[in-house]
Each structure stands twice: as structure tokens, then as C-alpha cells.
C-alpha atoms as a PDB file:
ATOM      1  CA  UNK A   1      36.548  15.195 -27.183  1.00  0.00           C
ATOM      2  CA  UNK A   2      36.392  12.023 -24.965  1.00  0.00           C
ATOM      3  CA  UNK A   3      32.984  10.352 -24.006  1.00  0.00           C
ATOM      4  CA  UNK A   4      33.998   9.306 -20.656  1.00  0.00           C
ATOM      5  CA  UNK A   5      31.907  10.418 -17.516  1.00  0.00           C
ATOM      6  CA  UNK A   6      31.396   9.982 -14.041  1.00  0.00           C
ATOM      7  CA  UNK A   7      27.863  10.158 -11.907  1.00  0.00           C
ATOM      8  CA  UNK A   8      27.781  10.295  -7.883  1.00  0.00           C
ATOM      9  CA  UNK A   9      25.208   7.340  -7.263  1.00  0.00           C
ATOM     10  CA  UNK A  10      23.554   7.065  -3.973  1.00  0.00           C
ATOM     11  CA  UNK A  11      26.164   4.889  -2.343  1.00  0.00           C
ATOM     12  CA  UNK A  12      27.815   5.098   1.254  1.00  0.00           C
ATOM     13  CA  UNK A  13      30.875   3.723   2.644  1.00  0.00           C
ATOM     14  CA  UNK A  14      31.896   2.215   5.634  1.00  0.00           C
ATOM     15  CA  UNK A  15      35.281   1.813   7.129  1.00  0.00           C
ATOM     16  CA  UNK A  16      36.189  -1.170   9.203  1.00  0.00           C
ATOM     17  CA  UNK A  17      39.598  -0.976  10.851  1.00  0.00           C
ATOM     18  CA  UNK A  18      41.350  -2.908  13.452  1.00  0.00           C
ATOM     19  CA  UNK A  19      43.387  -5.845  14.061  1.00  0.00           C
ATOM     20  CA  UNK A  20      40.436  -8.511  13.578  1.00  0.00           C
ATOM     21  CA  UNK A  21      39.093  -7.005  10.782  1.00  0.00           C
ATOM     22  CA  UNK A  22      39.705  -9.969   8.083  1.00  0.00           C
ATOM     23  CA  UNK A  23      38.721 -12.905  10.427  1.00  0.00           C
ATOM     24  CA  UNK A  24      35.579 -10.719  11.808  1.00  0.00           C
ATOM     25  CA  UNK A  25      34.553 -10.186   7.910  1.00  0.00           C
ATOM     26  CA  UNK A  26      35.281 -13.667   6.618  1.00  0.00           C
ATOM     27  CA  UNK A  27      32.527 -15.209   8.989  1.00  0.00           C
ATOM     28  CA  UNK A  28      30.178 -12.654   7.890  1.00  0.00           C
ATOM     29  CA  UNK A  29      29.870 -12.541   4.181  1.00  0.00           C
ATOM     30  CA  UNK A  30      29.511 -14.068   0.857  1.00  0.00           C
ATOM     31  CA  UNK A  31      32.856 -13.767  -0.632  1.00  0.00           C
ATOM     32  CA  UNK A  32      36.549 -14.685   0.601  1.00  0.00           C
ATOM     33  CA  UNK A  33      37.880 -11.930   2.303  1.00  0.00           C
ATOM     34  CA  UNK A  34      41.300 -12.711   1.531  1.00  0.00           C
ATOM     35  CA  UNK A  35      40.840 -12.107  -1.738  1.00  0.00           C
ATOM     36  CA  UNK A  36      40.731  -8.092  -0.948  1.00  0.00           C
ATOM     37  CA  UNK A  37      43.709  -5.935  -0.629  1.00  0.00           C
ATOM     38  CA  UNK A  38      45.195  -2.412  -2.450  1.00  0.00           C
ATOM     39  CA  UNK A  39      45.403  -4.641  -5.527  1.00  0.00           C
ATOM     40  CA  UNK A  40      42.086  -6.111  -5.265  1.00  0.00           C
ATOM     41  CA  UNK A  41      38.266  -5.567  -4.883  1.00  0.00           C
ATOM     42  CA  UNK A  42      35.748  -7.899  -4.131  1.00  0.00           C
ATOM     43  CA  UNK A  43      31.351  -7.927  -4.410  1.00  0.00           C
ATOM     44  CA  UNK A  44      29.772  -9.917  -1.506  1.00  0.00           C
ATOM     45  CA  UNK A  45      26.819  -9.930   0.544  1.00  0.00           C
ATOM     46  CA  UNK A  46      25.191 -10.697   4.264  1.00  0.00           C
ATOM     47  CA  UNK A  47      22.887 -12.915   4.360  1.00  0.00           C
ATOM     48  CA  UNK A  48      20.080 -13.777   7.084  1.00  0.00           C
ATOM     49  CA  UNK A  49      20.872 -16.980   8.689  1.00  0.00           C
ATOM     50  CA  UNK A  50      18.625 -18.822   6.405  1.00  0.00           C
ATOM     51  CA  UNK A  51      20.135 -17.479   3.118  1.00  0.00           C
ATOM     52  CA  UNK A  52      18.384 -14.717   2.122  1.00  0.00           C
ATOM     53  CA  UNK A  53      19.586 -11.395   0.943  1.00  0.00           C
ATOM     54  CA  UNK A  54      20.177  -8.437   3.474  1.00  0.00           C
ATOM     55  CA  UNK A  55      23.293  -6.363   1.847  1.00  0.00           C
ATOM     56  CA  UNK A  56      25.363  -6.330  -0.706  1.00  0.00           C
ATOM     57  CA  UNK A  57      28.363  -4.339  -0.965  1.00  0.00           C
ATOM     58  CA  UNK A  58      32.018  -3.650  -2.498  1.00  0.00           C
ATOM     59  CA  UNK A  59      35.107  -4.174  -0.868  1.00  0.00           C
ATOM     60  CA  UNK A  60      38.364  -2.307  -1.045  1.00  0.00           C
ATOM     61  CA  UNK A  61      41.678  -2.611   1.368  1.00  0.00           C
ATOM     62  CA  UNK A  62      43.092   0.947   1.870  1.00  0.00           C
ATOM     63  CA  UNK A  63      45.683   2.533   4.943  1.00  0.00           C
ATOM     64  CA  UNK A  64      44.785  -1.148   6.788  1.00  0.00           C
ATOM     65  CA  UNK A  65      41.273  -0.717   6.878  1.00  0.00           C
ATOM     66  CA  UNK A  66      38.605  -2.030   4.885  1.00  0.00           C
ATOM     67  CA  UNK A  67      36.107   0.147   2.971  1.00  0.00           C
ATOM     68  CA  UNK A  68      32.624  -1.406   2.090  1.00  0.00           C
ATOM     69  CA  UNK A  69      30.403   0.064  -0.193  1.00  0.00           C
ATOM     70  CA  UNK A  70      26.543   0.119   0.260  1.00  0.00           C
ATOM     71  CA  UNK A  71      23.280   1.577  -0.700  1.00  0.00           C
ATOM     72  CA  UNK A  72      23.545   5.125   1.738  1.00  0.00           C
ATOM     73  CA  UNK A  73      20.185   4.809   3.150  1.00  0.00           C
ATOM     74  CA  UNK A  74      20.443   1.455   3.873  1.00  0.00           C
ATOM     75  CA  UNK A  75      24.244   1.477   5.492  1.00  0.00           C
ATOM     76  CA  UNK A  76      22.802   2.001   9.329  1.00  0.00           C
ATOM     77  CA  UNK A  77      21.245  -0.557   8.607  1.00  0.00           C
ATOM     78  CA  UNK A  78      24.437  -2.375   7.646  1.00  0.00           C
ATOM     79  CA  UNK A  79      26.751  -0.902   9.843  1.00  0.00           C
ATOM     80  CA  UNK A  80      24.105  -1.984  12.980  1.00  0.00           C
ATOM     81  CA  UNK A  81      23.581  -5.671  11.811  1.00  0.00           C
ATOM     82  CA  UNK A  82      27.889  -5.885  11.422  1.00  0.00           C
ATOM     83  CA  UNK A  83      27.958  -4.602  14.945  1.00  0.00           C
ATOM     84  CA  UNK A  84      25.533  -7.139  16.890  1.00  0.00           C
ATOM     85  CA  UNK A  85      28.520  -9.468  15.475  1.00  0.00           C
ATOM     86  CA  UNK A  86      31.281  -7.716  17.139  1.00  0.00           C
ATOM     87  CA  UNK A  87      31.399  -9.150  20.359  1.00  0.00           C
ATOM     88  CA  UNK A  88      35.276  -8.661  21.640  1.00  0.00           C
ATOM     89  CA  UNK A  89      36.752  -8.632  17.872  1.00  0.00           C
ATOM     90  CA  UNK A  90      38.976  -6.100  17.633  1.00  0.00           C
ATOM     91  CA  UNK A  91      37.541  -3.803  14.511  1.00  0.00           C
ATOM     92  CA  UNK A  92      36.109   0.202  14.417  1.00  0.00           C
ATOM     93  CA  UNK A  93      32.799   0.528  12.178  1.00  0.00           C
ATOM     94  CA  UNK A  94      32.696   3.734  11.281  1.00  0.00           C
ATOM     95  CA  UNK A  95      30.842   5.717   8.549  1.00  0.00           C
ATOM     96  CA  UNK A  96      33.133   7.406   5.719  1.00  0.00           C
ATOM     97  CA  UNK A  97      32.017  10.736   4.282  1.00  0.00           C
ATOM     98  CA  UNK A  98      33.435  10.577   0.808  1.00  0.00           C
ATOM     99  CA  UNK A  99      31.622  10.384  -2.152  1.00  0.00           C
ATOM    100  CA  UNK A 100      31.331   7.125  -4.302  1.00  0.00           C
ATOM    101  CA  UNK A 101      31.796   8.500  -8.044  1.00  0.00           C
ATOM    102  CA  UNK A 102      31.126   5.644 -10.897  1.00  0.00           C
ATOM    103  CA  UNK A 103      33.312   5.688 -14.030  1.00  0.00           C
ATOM    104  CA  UNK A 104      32.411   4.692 -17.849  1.00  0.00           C
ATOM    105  CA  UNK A 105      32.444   5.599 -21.032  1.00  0.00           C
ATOM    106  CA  UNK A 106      35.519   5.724 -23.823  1.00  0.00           C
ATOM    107  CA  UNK A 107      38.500   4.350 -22.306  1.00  0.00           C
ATOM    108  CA  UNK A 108      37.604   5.202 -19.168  1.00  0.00           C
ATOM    109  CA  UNK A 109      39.728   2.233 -17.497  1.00  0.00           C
ATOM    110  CA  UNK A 110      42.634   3.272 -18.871  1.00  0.00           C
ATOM    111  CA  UNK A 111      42.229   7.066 -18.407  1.00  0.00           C
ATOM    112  CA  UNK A 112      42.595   5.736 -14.588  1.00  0.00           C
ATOM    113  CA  UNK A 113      45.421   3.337 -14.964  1.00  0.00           C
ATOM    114  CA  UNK A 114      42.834   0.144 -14.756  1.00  0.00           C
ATOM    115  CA  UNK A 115      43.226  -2.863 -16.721  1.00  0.00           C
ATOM    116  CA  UNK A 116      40.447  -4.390 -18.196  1.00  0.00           C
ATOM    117  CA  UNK A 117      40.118  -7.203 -15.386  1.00  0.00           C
ATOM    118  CA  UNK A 118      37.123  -7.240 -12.749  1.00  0.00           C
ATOM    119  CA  UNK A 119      38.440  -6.349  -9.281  1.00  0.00           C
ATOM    120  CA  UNK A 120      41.482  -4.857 -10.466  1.00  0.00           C
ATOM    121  CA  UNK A 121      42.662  -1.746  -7.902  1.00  0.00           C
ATOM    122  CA  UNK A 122      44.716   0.923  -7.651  1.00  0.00           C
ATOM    123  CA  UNK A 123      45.056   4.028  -5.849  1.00  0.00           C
ATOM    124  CA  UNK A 124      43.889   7.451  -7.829  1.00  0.00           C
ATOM    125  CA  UNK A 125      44.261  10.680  -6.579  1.00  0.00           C
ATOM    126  CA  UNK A 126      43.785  10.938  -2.701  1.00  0.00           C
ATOM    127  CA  UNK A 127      41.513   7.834  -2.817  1.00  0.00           C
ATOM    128  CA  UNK A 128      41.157   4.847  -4.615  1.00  0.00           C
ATOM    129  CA  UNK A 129      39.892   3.444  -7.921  1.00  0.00           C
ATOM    130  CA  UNK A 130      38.813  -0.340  -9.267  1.00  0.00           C
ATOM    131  CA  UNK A 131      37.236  -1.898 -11.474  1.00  0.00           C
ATOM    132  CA  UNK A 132      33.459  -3.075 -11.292  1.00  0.00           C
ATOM    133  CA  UNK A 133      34.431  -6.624  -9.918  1.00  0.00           C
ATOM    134  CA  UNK A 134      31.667  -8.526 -11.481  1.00  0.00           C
ATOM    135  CA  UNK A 135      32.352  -7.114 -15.147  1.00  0.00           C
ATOM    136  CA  UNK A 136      35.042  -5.135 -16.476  1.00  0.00           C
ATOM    137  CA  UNK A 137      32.541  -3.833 -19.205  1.00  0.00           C
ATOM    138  CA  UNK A 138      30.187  -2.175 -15.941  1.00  0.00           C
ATOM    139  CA  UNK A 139      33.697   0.667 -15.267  1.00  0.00           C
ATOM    140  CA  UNK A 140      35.128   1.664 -12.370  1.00  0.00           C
ATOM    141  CA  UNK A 141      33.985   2.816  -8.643  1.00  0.00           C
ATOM    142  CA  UNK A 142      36.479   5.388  -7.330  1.00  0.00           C
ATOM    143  CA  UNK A 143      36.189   6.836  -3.271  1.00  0.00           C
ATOM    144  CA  UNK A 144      37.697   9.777  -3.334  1.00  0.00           C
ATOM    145  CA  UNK A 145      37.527  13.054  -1.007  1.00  0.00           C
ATOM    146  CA  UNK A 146      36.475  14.973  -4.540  1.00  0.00           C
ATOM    147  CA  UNK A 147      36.062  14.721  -7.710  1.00  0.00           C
ATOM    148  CA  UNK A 148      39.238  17.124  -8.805  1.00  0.00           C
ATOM    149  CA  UNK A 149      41.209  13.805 -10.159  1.00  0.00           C
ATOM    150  CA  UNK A 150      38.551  12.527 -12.418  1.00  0.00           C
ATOM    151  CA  UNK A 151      37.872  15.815 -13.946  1.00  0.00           C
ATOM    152  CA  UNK A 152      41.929  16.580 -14.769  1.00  0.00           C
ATOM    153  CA  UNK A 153      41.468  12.689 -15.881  1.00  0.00           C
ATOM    154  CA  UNK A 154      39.042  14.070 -18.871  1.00  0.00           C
ATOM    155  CA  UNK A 155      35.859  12.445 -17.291  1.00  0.00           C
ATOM    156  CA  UNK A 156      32.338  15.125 -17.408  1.00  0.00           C
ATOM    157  CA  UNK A 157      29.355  14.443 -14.870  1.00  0.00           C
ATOM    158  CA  UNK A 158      27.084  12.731 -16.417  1.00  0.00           C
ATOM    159  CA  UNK A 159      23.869  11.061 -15.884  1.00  0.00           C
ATOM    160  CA  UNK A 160      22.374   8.591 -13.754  1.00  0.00           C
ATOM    161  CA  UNK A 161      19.788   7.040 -16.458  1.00  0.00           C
ATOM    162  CA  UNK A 162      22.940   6.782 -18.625  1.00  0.00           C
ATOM    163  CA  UNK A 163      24.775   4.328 -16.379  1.00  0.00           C
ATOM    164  CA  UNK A 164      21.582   3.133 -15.021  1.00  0.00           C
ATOM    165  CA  UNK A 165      21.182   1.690 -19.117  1.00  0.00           C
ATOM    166  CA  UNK A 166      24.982   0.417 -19.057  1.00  0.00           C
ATOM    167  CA  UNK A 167      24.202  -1.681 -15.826  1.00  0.00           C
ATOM    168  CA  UNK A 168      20.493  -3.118 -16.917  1.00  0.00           C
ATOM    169  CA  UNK A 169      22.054  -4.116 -20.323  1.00  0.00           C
ATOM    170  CA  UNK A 170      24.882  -6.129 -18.367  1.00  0.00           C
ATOM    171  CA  UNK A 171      22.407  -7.847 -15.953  1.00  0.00           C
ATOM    172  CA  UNK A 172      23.553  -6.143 -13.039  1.00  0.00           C
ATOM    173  CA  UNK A 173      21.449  -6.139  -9.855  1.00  0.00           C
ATOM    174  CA  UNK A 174      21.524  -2.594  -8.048  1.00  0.00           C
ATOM    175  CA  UNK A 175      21.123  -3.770  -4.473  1.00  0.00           C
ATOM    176  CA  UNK A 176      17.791  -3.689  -3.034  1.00  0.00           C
ATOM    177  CA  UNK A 177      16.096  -2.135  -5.820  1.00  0.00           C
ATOM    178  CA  UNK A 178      16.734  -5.763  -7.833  1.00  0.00           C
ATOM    179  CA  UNK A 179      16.752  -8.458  -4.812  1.00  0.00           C
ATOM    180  CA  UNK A 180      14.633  -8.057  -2.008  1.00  0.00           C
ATOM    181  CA  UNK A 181      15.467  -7.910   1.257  1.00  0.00           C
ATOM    182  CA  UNK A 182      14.945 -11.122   3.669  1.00  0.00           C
ATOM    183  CA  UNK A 183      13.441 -13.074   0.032  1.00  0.00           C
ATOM    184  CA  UNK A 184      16.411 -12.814  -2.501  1.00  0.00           C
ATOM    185  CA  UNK A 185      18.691 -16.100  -2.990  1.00  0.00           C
ATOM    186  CA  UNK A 186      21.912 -14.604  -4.513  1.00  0.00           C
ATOM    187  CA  UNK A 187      22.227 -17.455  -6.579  1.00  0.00           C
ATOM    188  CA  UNK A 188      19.035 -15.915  -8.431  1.00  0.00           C
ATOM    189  CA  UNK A 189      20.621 -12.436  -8.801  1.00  0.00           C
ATOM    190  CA  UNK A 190      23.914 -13.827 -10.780  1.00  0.00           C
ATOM    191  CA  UNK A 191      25.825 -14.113  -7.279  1.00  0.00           C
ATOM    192  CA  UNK A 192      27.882 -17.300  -9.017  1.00  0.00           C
ATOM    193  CA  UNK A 193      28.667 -15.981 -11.967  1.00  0.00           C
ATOM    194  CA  UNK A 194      29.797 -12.489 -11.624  1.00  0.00           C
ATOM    195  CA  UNK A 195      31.976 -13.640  -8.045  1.00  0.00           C
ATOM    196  CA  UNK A 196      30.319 -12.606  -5.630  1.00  0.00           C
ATOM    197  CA  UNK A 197      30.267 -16.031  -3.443  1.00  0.00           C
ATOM    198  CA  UNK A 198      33.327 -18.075  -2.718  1.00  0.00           C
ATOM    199  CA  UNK A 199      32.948 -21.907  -2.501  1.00  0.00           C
ATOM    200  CA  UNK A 200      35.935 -22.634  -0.776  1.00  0.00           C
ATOM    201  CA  UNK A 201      35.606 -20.475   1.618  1.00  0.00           C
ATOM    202  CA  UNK A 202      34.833 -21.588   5.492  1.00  0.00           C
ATOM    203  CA  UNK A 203      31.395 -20.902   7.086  1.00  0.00           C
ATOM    204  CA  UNK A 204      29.224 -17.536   7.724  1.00  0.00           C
ATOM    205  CA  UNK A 205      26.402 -16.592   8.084  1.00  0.00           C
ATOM    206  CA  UNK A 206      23.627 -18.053   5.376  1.00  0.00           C
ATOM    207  CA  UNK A 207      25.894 -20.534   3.956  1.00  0.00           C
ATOM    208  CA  UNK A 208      24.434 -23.859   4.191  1.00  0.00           C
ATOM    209  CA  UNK A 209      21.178 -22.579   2.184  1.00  0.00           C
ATOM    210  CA  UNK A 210      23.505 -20.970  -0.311  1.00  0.00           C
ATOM    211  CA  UNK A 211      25.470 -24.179  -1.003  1.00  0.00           C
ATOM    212  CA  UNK A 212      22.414 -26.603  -1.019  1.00  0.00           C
ATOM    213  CA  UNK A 213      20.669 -24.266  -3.245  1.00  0.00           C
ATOM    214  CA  UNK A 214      24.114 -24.302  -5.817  1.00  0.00           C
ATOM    215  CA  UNK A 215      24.645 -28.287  -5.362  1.00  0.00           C
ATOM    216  CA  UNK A 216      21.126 -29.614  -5.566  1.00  0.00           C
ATOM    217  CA  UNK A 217      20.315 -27.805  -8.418  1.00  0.00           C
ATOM    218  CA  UNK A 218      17.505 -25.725  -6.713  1.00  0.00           C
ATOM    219  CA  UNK A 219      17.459 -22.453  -8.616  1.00  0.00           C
ATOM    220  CA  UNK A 220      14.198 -21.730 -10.484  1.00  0.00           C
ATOM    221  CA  UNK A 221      14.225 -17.869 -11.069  1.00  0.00           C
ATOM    222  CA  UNK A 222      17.081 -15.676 -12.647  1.00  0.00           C
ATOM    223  CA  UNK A 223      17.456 -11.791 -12.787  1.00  0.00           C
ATOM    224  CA  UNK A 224      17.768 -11.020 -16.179  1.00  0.00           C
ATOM    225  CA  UNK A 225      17.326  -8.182 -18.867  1.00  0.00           C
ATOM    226  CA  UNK A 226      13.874  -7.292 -20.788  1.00  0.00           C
ATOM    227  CA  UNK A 227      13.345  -5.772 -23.437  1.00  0.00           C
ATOM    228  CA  UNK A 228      10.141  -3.393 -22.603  1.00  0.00           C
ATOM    229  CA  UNK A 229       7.571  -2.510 -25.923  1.00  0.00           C
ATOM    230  CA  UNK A 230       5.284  -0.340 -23.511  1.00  0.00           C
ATOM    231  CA  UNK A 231       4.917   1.711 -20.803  1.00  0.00           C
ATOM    232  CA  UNK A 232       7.386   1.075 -17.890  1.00  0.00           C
ATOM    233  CA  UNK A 233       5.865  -1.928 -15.057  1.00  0.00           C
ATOM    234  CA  UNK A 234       6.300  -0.334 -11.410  1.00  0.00           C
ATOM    235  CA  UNK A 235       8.846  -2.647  -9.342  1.00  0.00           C
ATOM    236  CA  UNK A 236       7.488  -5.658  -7.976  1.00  0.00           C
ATOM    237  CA  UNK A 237       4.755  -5.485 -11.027  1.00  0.00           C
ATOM    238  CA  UNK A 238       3.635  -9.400 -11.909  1.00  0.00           C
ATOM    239  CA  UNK A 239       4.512 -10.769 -15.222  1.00  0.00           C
ATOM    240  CA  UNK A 240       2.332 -13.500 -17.075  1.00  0.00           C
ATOM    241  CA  UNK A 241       2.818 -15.933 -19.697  1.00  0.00           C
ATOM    242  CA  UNK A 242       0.188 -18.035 -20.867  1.00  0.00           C
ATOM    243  CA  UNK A 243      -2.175 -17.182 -18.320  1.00  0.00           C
ATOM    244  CA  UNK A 244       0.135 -17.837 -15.356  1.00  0.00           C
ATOM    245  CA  UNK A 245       3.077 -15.814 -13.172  1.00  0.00           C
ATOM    246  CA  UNK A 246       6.282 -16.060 -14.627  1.00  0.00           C
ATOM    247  CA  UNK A 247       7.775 -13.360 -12.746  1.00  0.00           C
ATOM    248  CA  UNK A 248       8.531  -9.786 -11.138  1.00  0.00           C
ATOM    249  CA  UNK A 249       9.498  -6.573 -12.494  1.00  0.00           C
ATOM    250  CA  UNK A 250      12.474  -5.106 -10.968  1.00  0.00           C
ATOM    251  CA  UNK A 251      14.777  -1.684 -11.715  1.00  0.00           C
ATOM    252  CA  UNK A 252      14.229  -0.401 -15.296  1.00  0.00           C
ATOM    253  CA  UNK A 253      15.330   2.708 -17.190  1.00  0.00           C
ATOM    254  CA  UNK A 254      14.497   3.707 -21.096  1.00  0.00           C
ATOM    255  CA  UNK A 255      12.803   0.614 -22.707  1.00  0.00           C
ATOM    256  CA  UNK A 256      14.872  -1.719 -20.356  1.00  0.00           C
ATOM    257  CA  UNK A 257      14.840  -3.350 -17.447  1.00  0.00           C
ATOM    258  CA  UNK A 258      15.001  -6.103 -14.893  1.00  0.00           C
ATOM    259  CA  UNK A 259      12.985  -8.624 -13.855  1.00  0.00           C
ATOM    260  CA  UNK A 260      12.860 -11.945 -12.145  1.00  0.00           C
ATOM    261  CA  UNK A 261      11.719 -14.586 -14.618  1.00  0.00           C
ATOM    262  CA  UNK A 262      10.796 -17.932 -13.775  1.00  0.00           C
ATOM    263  CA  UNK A 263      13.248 -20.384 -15.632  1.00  0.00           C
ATOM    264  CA  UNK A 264      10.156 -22.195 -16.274  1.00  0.00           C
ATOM    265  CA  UNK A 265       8.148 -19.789 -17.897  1.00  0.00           C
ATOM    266  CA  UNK A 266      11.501 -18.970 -20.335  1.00  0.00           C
ATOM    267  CA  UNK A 267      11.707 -22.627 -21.409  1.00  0.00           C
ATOM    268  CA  UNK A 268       8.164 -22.292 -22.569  1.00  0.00           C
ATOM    269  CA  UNK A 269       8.773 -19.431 -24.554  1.00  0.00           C
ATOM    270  CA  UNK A 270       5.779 -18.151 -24.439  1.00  0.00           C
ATOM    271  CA  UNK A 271       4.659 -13.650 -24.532  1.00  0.00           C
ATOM    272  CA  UNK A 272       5.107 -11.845 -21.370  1.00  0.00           C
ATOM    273  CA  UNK A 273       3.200  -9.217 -20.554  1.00  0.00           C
ATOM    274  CA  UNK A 274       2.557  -6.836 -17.426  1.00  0.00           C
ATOM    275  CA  UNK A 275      -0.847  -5.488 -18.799  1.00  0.00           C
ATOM    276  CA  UNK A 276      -0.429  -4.412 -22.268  1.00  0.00           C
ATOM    277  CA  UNK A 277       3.090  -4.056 -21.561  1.00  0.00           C
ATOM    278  CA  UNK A 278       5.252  -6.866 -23.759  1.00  0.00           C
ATOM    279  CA  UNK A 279       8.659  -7.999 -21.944  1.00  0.00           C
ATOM    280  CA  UNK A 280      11.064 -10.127 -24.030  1.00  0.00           C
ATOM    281  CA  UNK A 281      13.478 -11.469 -21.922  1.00  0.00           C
ATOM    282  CA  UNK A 282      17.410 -11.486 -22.973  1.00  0.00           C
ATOM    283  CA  UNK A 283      20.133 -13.971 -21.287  1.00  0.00           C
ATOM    284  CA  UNK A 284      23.092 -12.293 -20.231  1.00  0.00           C
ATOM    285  CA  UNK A 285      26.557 -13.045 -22.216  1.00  0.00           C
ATOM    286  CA  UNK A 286      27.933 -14.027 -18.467  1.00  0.00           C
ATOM    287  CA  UNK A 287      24.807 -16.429 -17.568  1.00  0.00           C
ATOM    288  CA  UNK A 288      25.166 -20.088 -16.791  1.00  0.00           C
ATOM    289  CA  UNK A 289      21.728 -20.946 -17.164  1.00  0.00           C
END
């Protein structure tokens, strides 16, 4: 019997249609827009105008329209801070009603036609399938109207702790339950790395922060994994080393978790601790720090 399962995470989409839709995007977010299609899926974000983290999301291209992916009780959120850019560009905003179903286990991208390459789309079922675009090894995100396809496909519900492991052992921020909202700097949360900003891009909206933090070398904090020997820290806990802060607890799940560690604190290699809690810290395979 396969291992391969699916969960339905608490994810919304939004479709953005219309003839402006690419130009109206690209001076919005993170990423290159151009880069999406049928074929391809991106991970970007919008940013305040000083840089700071507000959404992040997954892109798709499907029937000339755009689907974004987002946290579902933060997309009115989204879908009201896109439209205060609107102005006379020619795009719809509209909310999608279709379950977002995650994909992993044995095989799983090639049970859905996938190859193992981050971003890679196709369309599966009535909907459509990729791959996670920052790693291949995170699975696949499929919108579809049910979940009929992945079940003839061999995939079983399974559980949200399950993938919630899968994604803290890869380093993977889960929106704002990793990066908080008006204080993140993407280029903290792995942004670089795992392509979610494009540097050749033209303007929008946070950029200049973005790219002064990237070319003067300005990064001192990094999301990364921890190894927890203790009970669980609550989100935003404070970490110590050596008598000082050396970061924040952030999602965690079964002995793991994430936190944001001071790149300081990690060259000094000393214990952290939240209380009697010990946190060892692990860099991720895809880290350039």
C-alpha cells in the first residue's frame, strides 16, 4: 500500500482576472510575475512600503486568470490591500471557493504527473497541481473543486502535524505564523534562497529596503529549524544564550520547530534555552548563511 497523503490546510485562494492582470501584479510583489503561467508556479510576497512582511502567497496561471494562494483568514485582508492598488487597471479580485489540498508522501510527485523541480505545473483533474516552488522535497499544492482525483490517484487524508513535521524539517516559513506581520524582512525567512524575490525584476512596493538589506550585507537573524529537548515554547517565546536574547520561537510541532535566531548568537555557539527548554539550532541544506 502507498504512503502518499493529502491534508486540506487552512489556505484560501484568490482569483485575479483581466487584461492588466500581469503588469498590475508585477508592481505589487516580491517575485517576477512573468515567471508564472500553466507550466509554472511562483512564491512571493507584499510588502509594506518600507519592506516589511504583509502576505505571502502562491501563484498559479489557469483559464487567463491568476490564482494566489493565502492564509484564509487573512485573504480579506489581502484581497483589500490588492484593491486600494487598483485604480483604473483592468483586473477582477475575486475570492475562489475551492479547497487547497497539500500532497506528500511516497512518490507522490509522480502519482500526479510532477517532476521533481520546484514550480513545476500541470493541470490535474478539474483543477490544477504544482510543485512546492521553494523545494521539491516540501510536495505538491493542488486547487481543485474536490478531492475525487487525488483519492483515484492513491493519496489517503492524512494529518496536519504530519506535514506540519515535513515543512519545519525543510525550514519552511508557514506565513504569518513564522514572519510577523509589518516586522518580518523576507530576506530573514529564506525569501533568497528558496525564490521567492526576483532581483531583476523592476520596482514594487518594498523594494528598495529589500535590495539594500541583500547588497549591504544587513541580515542578522535567520528562520531556521530547532531541535526542542523540552516542553514546546509558545510563539513569540524569547530564547537566551549566555545570558542574552538570541531569538524568537516561532511554529513548532513534535520536538521541532522554528525560530528566529540571531546569526550572532549561532556563531557563539553557545546553549539555548526558553526556560528549561534546550533548542539546538540546525542550518537548512538550502541556507546561504
Amino acid at each position: 500500500m502507498t504512503d502518499r497523503h493529502f491534508i486540506l490546510p487552512p489556505r484560501r485562494l484568490l482569483r485575479i482576472a483581466g487584461e492588466d492582470r500581469r503588469g498590475f501584479l508585477q508592481g505589487l510583489i516580491s517575485n517576477d510575475i512573468e515567471k508564472a503561467g500553466p507550466r509554472r508556479a511562483i512564491w512571493a510576497a507584499l510588502l509594506t512600503p518600507q519592506g516589511k512582511f504583509l502576505h505571502d502567497f502562491f501563484i498559479v496561471e489557469r483559464e487567463d486568470a491568476f490564482l494566489l494562494e493565502a492564509e484564509a483568514d487573512r485573504i480579506e485582508d489581502l484581497k483589500r490591500r490588492l484593491s486600494l492598488y487598483k485604480l483604473r487597471s483592468k483586473v477582477v479580485l475575486e475570492l475562489l471557493d475551492w479547497p487547497v489540498a497539500l500532497a506528500y508522501g511516497d512518490d507522490a510527485l509522480e502519482a500526479l504527473g510532477l517532476p521533481a523541480e520546484p514550480g513545476a505545473a500541470t493541470g490535474f483533474g478539474a483543477g490544477v497541481a504544482f510543485v512546492d516552488p521553494r523545494l521539491a522535497e516540501a510536495g505538491a499544492r493542488l486547487y481543485l473543486p474536490d478531492m475525487a482525483a487525488l483519492e483515484q490517484a492513491g493519496f489517503s487524508a492524512g494529518l496536519v502535524a504530519d506535514y506540519d513535521w515535513l515543512r519545519i524539517s525543510l525550514g519552511l516559513p508557514d506565513g504569518s505564523r513564522d514572519m510577523q506581520v509589518e516586522k518580518a524582512i523576507l530576506l530573514e525567512n529564506g525569501f533568497d534562497e528558496l525564490r521567492g524575490v526576483d532581483w531583476k525584476k523592476g520596482c514594487y512596493v518594498g523594494q528598495e529596503l529589500t535590495a539594500r538589506t541583500k547588497y549591504r550585507g544587513l541580515i542578522k537573524k535567520r528562520l531556521m529549524p530547532v531541535a526542542i529537548d523540552g516542553p514546546i515554547p509558545e510563539p513569540g517565546a524569547i530564547i537566551e544564550s549566555a545570558g542574552k536574547e538570541a531569538g524568537e520561537m516561532r511554529s513548532a510541532v513534535d520536538g521541532q520547530g522554528l525560530a528566529l535566531i540571531r546569526l550572532e548568537a549561532l556563531e557563539a555557539d553557545g546553549a539555548m534555552t526558553v526556560g528549561e527548554t534546550r533548542l539546538t539550532p540546525r542550518k537548512p541544506g538550502w541556507a546561504a548563511f
